[in-house]
Protein backbone atom coordinates (compact mmCIF):
# COMPACT_ATOMS: atom_id res chain seq x y z
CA UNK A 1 10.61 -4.01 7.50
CA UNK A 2 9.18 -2.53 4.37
CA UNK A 3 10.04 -5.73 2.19
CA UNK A 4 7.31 -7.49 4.93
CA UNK A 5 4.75 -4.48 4.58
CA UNK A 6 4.99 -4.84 1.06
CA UNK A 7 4.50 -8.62 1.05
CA UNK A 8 -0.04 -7.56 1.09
CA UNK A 9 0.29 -6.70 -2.22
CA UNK A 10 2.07 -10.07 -3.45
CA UNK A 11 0.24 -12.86 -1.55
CA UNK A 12 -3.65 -13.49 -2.21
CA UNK A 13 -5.85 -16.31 -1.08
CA UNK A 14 -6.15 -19.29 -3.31
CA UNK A 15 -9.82 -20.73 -3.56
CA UNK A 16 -10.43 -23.87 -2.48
CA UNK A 17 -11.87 -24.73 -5.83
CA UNK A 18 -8.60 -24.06 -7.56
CA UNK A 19 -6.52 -26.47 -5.53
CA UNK A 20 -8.64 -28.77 -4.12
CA UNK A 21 -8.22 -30.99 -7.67
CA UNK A 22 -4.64 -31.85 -5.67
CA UNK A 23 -6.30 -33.43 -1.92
CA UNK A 24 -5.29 -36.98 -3.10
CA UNK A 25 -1.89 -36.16 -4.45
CA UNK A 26 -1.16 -33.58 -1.19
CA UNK A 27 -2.42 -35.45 1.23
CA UNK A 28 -0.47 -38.80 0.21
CA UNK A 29 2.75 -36.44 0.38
CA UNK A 30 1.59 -35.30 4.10
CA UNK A 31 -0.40 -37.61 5.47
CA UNK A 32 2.23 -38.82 7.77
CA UNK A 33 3.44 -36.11 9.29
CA UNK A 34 0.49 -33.41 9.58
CA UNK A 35 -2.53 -34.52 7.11
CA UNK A 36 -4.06 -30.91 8.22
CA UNK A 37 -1.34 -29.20 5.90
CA UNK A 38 -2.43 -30.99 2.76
CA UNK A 39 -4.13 -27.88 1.28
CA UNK A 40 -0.88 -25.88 1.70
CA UNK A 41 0.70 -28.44 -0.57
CA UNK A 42 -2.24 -28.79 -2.91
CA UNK A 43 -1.90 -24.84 -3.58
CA UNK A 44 2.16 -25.36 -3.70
CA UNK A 45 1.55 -28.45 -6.66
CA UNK A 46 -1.24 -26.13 -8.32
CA UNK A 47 0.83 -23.32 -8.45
CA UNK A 48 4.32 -24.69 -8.90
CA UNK A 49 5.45 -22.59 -6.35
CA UNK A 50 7.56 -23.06 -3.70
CA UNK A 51 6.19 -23.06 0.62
CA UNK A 52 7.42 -20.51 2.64
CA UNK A 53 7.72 -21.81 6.70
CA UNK A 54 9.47 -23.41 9.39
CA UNK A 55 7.06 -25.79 9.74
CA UNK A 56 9.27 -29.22 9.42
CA UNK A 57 6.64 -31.35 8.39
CA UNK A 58 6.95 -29.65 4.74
CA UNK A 59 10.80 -30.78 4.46
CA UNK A 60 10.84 -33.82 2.37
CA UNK A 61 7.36 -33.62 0.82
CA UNK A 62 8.10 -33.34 -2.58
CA UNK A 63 7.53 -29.41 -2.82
CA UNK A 64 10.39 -26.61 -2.29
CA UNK A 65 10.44 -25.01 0.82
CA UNK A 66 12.11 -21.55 2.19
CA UNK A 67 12.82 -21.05 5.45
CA UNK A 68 12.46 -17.51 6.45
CA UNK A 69 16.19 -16.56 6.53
CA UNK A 70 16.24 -17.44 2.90
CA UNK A 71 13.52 -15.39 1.79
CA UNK A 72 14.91 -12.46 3.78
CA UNK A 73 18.47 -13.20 1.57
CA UNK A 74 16.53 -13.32 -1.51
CA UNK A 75 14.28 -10.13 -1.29
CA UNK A 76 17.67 -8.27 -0.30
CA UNK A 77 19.77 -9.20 -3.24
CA UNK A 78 16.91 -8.67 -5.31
CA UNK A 79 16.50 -4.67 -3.52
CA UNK A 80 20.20 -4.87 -4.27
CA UNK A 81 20.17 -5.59 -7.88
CA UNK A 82 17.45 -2.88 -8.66
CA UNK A 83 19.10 -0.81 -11.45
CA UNK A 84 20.12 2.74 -9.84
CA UNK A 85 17.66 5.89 -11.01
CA UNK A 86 19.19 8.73 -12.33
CA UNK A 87 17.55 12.34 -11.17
CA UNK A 88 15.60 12.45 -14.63
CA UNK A 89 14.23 9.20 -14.20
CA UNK A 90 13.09 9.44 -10.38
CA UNK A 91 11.76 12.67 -11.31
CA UNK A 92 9.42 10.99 -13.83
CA UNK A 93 8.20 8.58 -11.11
């Protein structure tokens, strides 16, 4: 659970003006399934990031996706592969 309490201090709001050069392109890629999701692509194509959901109408549009079961598999190897602390160095934290 603290991975998802964390997760405030990673994801910020994107202003419109900062995707919205990508409607055209975003909604061409979702128009068919659920045109009211084309500015969670635009911010995916402006950002080059990948969408995080379940929401099916994403699969196949031309962006990564990640289901929630693979996020949760990649923030735990990534906890896992934190180098260990020694004493010294936790003390200095």
């Amino acid at each position: 659970m603290a991975v998802y309490d964390s997760l405030g201090t990673l994801v910020e709001e994107l202003p419109e003006p900062m995707y919205s050069k990508q409607e055209a392109e975003a909604r061409a890629r979702i128009e068919r399934r659920d045109a009211d999701d084309w500015p969670v692509i635009a911010c995916a194509l402006t950002l080059g990031c990948p969408i995080w959901t379940e929401d099916r109408d994403f699969f196949g549009a031309g962006v990564p996706t990640w289901t929630t079961d693979r996020v949760e598999l990649f923030l735990a190897n990534k906890e896992k592969s934190k180098p260990l602390q020694t004493n010294e160095e936790s003390a200095k934290d």
